[in-house]
C-alpha atoms as a PDB file:
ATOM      1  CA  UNK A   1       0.000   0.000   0.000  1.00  0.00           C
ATOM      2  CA  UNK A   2       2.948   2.336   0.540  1.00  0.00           C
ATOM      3  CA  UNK A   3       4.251   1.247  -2.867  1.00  0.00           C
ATOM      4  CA  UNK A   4       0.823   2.279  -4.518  1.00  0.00           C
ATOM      5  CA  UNK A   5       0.653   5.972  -2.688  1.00  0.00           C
ATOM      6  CA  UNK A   6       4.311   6.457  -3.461  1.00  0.00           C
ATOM      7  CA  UNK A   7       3.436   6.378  -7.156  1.00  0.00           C
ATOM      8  CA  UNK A   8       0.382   8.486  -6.702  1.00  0.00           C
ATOM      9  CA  UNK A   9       2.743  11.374  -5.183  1.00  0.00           C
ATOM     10  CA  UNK A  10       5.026  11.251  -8.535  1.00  0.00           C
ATOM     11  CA  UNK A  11       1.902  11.318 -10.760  1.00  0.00           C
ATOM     12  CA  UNK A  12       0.714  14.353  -8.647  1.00  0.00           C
ATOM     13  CA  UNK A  13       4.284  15.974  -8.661  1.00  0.00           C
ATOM     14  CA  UNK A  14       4.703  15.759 -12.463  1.00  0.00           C
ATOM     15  CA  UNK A  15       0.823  16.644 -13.407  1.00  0.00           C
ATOM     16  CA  UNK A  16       1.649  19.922 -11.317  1.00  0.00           C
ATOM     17  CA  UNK A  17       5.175  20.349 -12.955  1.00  0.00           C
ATOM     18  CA  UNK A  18       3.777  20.494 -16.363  1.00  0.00           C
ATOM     19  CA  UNK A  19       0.447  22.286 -15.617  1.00  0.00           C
ATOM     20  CA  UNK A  20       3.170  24.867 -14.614  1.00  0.00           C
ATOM     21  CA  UNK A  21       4.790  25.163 -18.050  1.00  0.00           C
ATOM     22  CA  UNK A  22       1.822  25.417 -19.838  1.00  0.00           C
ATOM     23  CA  UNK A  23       1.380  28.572 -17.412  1.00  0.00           C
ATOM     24  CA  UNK A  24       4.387  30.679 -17.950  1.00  0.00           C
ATOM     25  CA  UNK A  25       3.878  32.838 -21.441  1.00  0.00           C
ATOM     26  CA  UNK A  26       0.584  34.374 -19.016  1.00  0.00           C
ATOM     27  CA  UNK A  27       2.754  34.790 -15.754  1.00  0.00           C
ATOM     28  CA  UNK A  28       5.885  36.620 -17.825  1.00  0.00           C
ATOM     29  CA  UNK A  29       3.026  38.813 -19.216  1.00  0.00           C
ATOM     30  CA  UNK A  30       3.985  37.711 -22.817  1.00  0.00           C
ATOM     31  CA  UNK A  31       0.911  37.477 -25.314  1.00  0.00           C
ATOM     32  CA  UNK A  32       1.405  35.139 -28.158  1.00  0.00           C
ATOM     33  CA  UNK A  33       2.841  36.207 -31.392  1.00  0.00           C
ATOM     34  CA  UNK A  34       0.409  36.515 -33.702  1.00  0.00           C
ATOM     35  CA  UNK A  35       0.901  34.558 -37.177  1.00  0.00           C
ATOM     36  CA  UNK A  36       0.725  36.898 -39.777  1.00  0.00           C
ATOM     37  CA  UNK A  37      -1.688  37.172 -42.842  1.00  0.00           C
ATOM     38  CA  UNK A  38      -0.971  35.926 -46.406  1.00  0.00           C
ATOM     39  CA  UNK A  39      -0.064  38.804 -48.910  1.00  0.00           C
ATOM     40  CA  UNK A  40      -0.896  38.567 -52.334  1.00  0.00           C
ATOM     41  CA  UNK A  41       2.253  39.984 -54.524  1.00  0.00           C
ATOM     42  CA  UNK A  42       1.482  40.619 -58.280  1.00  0.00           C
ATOM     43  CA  UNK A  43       4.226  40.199 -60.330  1.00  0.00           C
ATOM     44  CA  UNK A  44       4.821  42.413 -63.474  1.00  0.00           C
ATOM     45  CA  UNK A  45       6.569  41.109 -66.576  1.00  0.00           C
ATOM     46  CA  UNK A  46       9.123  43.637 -67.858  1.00  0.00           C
ATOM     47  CA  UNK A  47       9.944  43.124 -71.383  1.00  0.00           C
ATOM     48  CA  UNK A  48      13.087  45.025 -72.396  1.00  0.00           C
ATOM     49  CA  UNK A  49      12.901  45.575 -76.570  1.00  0.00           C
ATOM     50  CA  UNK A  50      16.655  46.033 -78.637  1.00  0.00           C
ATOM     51  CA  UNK A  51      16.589  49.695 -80.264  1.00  0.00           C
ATOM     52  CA  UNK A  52      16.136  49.972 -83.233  1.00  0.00           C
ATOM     53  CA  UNK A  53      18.331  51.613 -85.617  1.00  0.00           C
ATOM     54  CA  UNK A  54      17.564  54.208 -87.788  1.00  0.00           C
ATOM     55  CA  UNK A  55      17.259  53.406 -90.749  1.00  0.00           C
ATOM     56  CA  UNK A  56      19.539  54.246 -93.461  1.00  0.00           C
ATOM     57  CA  UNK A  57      18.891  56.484 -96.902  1.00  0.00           C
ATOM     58  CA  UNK A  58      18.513  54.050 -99.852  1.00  0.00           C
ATOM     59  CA  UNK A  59      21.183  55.638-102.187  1.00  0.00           C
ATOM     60  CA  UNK A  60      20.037  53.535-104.968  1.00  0.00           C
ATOM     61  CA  UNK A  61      16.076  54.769-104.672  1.00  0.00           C
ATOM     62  CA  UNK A  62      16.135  57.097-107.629  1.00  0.00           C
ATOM     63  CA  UNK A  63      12.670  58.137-106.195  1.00  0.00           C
ATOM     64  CA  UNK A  64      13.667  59.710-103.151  1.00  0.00           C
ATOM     65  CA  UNK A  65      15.281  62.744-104.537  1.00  0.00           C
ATOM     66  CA  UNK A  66      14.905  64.412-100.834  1.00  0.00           C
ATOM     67  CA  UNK A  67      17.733  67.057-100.088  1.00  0.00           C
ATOM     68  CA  UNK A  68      18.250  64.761 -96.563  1.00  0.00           C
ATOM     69  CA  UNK A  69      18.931  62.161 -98.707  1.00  0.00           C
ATOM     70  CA  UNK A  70      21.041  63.692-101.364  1.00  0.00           C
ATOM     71  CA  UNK A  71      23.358  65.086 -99.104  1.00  0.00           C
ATOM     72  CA  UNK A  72      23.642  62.120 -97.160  1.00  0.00           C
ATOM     73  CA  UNK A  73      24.096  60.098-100.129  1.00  0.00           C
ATOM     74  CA  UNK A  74      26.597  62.194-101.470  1.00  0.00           C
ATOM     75  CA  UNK A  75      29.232  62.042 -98.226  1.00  0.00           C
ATOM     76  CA  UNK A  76      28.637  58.506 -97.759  1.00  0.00           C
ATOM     77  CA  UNK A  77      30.289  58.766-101.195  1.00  0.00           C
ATOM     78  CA  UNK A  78      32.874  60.624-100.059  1.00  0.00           C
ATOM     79  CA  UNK A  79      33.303  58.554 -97.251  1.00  0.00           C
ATOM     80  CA  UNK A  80      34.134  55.346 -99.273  1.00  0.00           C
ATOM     81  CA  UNK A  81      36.534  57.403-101.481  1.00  0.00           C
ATOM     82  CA  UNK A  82      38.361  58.687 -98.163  1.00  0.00           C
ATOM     83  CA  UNK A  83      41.467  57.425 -96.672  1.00  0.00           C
ATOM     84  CA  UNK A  84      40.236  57.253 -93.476  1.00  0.00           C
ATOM     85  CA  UNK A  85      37.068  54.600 -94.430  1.00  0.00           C
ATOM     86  CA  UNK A  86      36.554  51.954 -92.448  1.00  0.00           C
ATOM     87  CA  UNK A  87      34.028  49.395 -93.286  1.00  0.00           C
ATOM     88  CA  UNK A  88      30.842  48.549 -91.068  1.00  0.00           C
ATOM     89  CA  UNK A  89      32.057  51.394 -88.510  1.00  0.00           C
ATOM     90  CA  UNK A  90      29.031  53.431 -88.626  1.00  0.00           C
ATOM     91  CA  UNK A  91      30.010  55.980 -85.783  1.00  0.00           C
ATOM     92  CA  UNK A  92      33.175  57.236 -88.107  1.00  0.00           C
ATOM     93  CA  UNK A  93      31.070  57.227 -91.225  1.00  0.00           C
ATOM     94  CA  UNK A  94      28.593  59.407 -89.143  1.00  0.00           C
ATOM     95  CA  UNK A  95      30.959  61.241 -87.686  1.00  0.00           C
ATOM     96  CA  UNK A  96      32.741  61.794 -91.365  1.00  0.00           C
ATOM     97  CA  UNK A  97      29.029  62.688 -92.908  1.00  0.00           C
ATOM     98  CA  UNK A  98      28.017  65.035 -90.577  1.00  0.00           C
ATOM     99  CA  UNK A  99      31.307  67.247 -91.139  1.00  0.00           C
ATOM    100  CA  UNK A 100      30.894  66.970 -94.921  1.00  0.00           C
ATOM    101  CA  UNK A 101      27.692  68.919 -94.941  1.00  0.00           C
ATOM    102  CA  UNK A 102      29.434  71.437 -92.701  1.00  0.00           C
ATOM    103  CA  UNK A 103      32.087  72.350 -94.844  1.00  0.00           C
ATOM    104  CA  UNK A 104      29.907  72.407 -97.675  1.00  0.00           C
ATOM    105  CA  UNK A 105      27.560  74.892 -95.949  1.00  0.00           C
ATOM    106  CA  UNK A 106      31.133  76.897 -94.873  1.00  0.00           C
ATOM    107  CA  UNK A 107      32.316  76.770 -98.252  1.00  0.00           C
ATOM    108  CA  UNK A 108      28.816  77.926 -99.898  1.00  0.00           C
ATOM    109  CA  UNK A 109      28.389  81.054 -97.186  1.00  0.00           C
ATOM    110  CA  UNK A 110      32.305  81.714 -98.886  1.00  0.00           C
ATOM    111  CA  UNK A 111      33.409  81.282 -94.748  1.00  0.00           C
ATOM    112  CA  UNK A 112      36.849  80.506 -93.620  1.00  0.00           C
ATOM    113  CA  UNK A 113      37.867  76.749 -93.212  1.00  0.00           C
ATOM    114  CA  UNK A 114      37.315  75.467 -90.170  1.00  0.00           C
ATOM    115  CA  UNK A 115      40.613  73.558 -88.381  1.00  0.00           C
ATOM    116  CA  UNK A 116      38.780  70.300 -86.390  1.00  0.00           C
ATOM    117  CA  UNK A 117      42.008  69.465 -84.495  1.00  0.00           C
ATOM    118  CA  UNK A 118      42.126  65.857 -83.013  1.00  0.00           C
ATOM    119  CA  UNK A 119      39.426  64.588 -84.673  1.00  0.00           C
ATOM    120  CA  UNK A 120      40.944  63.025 -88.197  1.00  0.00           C
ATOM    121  CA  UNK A 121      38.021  62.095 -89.576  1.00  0.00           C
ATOM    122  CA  UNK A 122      35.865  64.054 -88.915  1.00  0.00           C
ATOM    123  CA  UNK A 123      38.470  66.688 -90.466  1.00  0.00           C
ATOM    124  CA  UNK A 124      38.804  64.894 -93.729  1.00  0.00           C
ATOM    125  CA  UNK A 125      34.759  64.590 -93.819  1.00  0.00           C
ATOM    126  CA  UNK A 126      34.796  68.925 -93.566  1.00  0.00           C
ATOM    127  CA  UNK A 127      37.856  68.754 -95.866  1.00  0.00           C
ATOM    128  CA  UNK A 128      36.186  66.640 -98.754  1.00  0.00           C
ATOM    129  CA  UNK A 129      33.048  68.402 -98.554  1.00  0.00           C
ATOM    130  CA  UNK A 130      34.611  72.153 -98.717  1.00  0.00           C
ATOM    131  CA  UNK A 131      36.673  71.067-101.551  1.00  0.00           C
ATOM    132  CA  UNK A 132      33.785  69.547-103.520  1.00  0.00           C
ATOM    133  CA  UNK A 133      31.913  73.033-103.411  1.00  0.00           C
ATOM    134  CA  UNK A 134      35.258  74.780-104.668  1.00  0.00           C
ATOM    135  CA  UNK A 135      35.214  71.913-107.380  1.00  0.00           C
ATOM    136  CA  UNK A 136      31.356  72.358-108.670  1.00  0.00           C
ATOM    137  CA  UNK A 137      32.307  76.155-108.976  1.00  0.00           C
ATOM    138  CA  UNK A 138      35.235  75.278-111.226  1.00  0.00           C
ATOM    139  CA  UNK A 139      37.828  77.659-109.097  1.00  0.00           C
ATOM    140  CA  UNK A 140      41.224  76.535-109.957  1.00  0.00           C
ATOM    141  CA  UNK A 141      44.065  77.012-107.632  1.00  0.00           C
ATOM    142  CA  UNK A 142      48.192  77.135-108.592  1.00  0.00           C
ATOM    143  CA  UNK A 143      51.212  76.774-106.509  1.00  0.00           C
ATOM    144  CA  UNK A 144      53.338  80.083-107.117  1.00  0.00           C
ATOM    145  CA  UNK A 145      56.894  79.804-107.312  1.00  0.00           C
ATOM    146  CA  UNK A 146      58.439  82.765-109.052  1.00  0.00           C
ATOM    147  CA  UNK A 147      58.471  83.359-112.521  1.00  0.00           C
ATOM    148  CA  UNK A 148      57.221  80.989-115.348  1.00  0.00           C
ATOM    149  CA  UNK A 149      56.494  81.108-118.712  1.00  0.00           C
ATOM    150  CA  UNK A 150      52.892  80.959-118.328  1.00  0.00           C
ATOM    151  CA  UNK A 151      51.099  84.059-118.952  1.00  0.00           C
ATOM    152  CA  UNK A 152      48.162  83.727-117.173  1.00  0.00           C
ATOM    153  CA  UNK A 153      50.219  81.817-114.141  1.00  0.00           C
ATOM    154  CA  UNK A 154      51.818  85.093-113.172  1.00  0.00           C
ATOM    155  CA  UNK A 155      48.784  87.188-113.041  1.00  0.00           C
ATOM    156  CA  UNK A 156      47.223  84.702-111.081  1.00  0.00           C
ATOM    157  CA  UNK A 157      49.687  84.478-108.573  1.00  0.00           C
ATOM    158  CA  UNK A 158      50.184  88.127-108.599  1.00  0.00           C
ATOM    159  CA  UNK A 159      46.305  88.862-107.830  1.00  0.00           C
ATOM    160  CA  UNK A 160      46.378  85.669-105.398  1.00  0.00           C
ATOM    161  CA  UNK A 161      49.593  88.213-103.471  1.00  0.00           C
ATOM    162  CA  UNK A 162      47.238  91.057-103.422  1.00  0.00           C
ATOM    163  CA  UNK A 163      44.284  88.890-101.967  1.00  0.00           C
ATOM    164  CA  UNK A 164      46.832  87.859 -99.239  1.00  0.00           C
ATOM    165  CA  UNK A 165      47.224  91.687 -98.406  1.00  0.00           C
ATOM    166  CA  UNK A 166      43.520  92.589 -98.512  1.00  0.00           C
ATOM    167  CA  UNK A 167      42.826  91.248 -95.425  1.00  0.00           C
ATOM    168  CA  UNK A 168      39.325  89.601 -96.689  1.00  0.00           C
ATOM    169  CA  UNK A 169      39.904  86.303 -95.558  1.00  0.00           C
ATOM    170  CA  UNK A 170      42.036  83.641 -94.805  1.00  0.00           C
ATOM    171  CA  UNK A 171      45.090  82.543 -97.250  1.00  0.00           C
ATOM    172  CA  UNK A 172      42.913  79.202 -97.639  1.00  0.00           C
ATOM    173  CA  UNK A 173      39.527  80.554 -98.514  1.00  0.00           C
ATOM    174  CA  UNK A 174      39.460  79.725-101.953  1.00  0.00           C
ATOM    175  CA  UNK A 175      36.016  80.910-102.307  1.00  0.00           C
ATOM    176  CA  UNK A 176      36.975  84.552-101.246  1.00  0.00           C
ATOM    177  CA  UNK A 177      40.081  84.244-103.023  1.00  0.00           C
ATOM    178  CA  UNK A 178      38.331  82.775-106.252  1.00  0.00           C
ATOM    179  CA  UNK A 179      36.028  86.048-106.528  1.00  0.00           C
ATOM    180  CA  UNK A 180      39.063  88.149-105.655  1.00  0.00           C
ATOM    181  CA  UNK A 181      41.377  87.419-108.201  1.00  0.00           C
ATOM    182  CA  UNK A 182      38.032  86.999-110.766  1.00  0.00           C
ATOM    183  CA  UNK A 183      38.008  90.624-110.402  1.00  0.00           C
ATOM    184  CA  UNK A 184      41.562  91.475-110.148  1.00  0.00           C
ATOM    185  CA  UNK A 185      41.448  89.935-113.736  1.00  0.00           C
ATOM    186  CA  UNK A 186      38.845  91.658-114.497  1.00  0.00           C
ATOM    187  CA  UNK A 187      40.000  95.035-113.137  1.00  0.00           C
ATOM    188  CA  UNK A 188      43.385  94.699-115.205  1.00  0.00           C
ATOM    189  CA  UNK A 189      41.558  94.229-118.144  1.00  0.00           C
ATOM    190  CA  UNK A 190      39.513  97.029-118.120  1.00  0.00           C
ATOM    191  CA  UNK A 191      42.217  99.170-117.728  1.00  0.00           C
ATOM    192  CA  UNK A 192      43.801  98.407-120.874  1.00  0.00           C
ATOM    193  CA  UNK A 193      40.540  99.353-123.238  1.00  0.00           C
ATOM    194  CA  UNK A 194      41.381 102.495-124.930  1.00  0.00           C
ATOM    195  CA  UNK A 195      39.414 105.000-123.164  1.00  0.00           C
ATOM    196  CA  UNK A 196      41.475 104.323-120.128  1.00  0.00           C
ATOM    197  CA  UNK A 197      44.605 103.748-121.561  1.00  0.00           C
ATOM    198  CA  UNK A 198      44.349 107.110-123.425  1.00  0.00           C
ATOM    199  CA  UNK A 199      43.078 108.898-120.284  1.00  0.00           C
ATOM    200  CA  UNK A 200      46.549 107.859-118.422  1.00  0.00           C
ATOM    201  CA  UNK A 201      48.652 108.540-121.303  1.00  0.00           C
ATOM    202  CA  UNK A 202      47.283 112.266-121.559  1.00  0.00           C
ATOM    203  CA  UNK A 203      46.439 113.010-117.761  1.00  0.00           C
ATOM    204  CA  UNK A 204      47.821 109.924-115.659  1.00  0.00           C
ATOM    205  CA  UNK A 205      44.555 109.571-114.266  1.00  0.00           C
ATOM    206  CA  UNK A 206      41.235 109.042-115.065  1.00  0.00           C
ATOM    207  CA  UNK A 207      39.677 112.280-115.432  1.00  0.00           C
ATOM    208  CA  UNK A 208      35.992 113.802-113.505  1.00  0.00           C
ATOM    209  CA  UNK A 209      33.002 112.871-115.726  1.00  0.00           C
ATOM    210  CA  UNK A 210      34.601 110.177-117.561  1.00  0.00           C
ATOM    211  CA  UNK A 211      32.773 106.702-117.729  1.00  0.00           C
ATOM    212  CA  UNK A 212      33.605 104.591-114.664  1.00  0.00           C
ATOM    213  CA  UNK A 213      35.238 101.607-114.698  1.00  0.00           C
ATOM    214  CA  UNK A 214      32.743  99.574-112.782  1.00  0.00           C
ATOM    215  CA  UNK A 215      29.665 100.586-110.616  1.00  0.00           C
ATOM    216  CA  UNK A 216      29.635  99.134-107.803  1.00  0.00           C
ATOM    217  CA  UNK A 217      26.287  98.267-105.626  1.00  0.00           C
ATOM    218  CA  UNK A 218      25.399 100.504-102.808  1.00  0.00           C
ATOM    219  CA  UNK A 219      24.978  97.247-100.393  1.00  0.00           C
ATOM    220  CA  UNK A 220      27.027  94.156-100.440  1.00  0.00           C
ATOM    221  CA  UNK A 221      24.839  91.711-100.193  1.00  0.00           C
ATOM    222  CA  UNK A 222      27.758  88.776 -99.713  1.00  0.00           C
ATOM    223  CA  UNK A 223      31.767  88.629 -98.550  1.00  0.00           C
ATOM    224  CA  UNK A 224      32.342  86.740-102.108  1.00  0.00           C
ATOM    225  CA  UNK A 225      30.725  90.303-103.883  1.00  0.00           C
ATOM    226  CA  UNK A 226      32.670  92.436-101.506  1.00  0.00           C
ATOM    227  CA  UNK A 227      35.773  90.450-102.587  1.00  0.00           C
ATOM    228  CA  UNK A 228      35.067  90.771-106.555  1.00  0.00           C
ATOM    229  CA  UNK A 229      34.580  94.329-106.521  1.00  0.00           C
ATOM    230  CA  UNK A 230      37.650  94.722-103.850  1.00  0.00           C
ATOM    231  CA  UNK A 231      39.701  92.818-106.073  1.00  0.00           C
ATOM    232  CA  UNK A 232      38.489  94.833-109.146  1.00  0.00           C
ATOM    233  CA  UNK A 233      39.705  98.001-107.859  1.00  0.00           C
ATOM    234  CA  UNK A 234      43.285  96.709-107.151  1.00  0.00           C
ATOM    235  CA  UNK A 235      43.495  95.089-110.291  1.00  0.00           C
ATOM    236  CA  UNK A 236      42.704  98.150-112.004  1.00  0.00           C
ATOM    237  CA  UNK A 237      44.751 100.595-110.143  1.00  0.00           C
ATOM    238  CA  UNK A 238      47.875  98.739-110.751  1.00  0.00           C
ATOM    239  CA  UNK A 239      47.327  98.367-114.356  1.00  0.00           C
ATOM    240  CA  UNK A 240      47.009 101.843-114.294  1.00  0.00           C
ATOM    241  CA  UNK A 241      49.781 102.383-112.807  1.00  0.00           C
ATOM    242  CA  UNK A 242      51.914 100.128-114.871  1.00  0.00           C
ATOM    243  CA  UNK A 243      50.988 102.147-117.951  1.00  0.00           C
ATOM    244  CA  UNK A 244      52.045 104.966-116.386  1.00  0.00           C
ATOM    245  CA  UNK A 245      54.983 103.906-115.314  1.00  0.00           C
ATOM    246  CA  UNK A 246      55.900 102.512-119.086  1.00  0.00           C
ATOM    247  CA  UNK A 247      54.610 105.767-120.913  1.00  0.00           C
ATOM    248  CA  UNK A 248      57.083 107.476-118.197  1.00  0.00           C
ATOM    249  CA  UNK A 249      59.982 105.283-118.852  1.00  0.00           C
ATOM    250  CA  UNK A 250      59.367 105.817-122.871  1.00  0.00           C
ATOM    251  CA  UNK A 251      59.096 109.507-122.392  1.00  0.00           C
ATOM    252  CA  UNK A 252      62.230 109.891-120.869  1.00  0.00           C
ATOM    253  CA  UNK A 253      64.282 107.937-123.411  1.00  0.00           C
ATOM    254  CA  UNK A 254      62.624 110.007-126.034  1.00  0.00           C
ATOM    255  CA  UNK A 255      65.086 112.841-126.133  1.00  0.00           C
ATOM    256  CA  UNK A 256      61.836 115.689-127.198  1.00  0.00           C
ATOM    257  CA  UNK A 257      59.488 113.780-125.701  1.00  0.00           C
ATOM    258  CA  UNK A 258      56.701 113.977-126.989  1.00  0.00           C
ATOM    259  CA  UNK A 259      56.875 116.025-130.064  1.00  0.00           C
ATOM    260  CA  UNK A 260      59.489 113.632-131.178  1.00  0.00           C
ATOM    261  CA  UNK A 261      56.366 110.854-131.814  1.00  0.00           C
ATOM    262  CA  UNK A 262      55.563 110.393-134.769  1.00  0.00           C
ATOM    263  CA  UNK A 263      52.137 112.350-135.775  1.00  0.00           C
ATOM    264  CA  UNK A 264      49.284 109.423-136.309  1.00  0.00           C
ATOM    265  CA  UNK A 265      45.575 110.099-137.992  1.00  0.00           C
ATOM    266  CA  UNK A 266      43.173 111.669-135.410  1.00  0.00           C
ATOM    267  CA  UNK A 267      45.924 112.055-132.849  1.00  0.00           C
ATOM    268  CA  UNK A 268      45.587 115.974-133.236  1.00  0.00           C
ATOM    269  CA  UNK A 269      42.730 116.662-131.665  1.00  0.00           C
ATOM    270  CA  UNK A 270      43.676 114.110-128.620  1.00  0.00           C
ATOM    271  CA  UNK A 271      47.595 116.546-128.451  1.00  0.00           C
ATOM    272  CA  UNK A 272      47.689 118.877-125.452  1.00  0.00           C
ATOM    273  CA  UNK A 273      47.316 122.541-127.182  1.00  0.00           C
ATOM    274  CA  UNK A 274      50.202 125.513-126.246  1.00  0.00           C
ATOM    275  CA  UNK A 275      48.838 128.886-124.972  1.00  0.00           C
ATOM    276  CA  UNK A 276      49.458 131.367-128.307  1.00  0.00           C
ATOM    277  CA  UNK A 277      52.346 133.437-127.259  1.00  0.00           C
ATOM    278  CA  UNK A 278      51.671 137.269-127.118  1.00  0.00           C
ATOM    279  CA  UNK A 279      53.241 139.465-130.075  1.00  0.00           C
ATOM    280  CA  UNK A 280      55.828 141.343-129.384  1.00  0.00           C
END
């Protein structure tokens, strides 16, 4: 019998062991944690597309006669004839297009060349398209070393020195220097027509109320006109001068000057006249 209560004590010792357990959460003041609710996440579907690139002018469409496409057409061109192409690199041949049309709207406003230091192809791009709207104009361009026996050569280079000393424009504008020497040619020429070589053989000059050479506008509309009519008026004043310096040099060697020419037919009336001297 002392067996059987012995075992009734444990039962009752470890019934009130674990009712105490269940008890502490409530005695430490501690509330259960909560479980938390189910969230419902959408999920979005990102689709990344490539770029696309733009697409190209069709140089061989002979129906899209666009002036986008022209141009474009016309320095991609260039850019295959250039020394710095390099196939399927489409940022240089960009890069080379885009700085054709510049110099070809430089060289058509007659502006100075631009110098695009460090980038070499873009430079040749400006380059080849400057020089293509000096070509379509048909201005020529000589290297002057002294003397030759070329004719035309000479003046050229001579009106090309005077263009230098205008101050107009750079040394390399050929536009500006194109019109420029045009009319330095022009100028030169002029001066030698008879009117105006007569006028500087009898006066040295040309005299008040005598035809003009050239009238010039009242407004320049353009650097290029500004440069022709510039370079007409040097061109003509050194002619001028250069047949008075000859008639001078030929006068003096003539030991009576002029009466010592020989009389020609309707050359009286051109003679200067001597005041009648007073009877004595």
């Amino acid at each position: 019998m002392a067996r059987s209560s012995l075992m009734a004590l444990s039962c009752a010792a470890l019934l009130a062991v674990m009712l105490q357990g269940c008890g502490n959460n409530e005695e430490d003041g501690q509330s259960p944690v909560p479980d938390e609710p189910a969230v419902e996440r959408e999920v979005v579907e990102v689709i990344v597309e490539k770029p696309v690139p733009p697409k190209m002018p069709d140089c061989n469409n002979a129906t899209d006669s666009s002036a986008a496409t022209r141009a474009w057409c016309k320095g991609q061109d260039a850019w295959k004839r250039s020394q710095v192409f390099a196939r399927d690199d489409n940022q240089k041949r960009d890069a080379f297009i885009n700085a054709y049309g510049l110099g070809q709207q430089d060289a058509s406003m007659a502006s100075d060349p631009q110098s695009l230091s460090g980038q070499p192809v873009a430079q040749a791009g400006y380059r080849a398209g400057y020089q293509a709207v000096v070509e379509a104009q048909g201005l020529v361009s000589y290297a002057c070393d002294g003397e030759s026996d070329n004719e035309y050569l000479d003046r050229w280079c001579e009106a090309s020195a005077a263009y230098k000393n205008s101050g107009l424009g750079a040394s390399n504008n050929a536009i500006l220097r194109g019109r420029y020497i045009d009319g330095y040619m022009s100028g030169r020429a002029i001066a030698l027509t008879i009117p105006t070589a007569m006028e500087v053989m009898f006066s040295g000059e040309t005299k008040a109320g005598s035809r003009q050479a050239i009238t010039e506008p009242s407004a320049m509309k353009s650097k290029a006109e500004r440069a022709f009519y510039q370079g007409f008026d040097e061109g003509h004043r050194t002619m001028v001068a250069l047949i008075q310096e000859s008639i001078n040099q030929v006068m003096q060697q003539m030991p009576q000057g002029m009466e010592a020419m020989p009389s020609m037919p309707g050359m009286e009336s051109m003679m200067p006249i001597e005041p009648s001297k007073p009877t004595q």
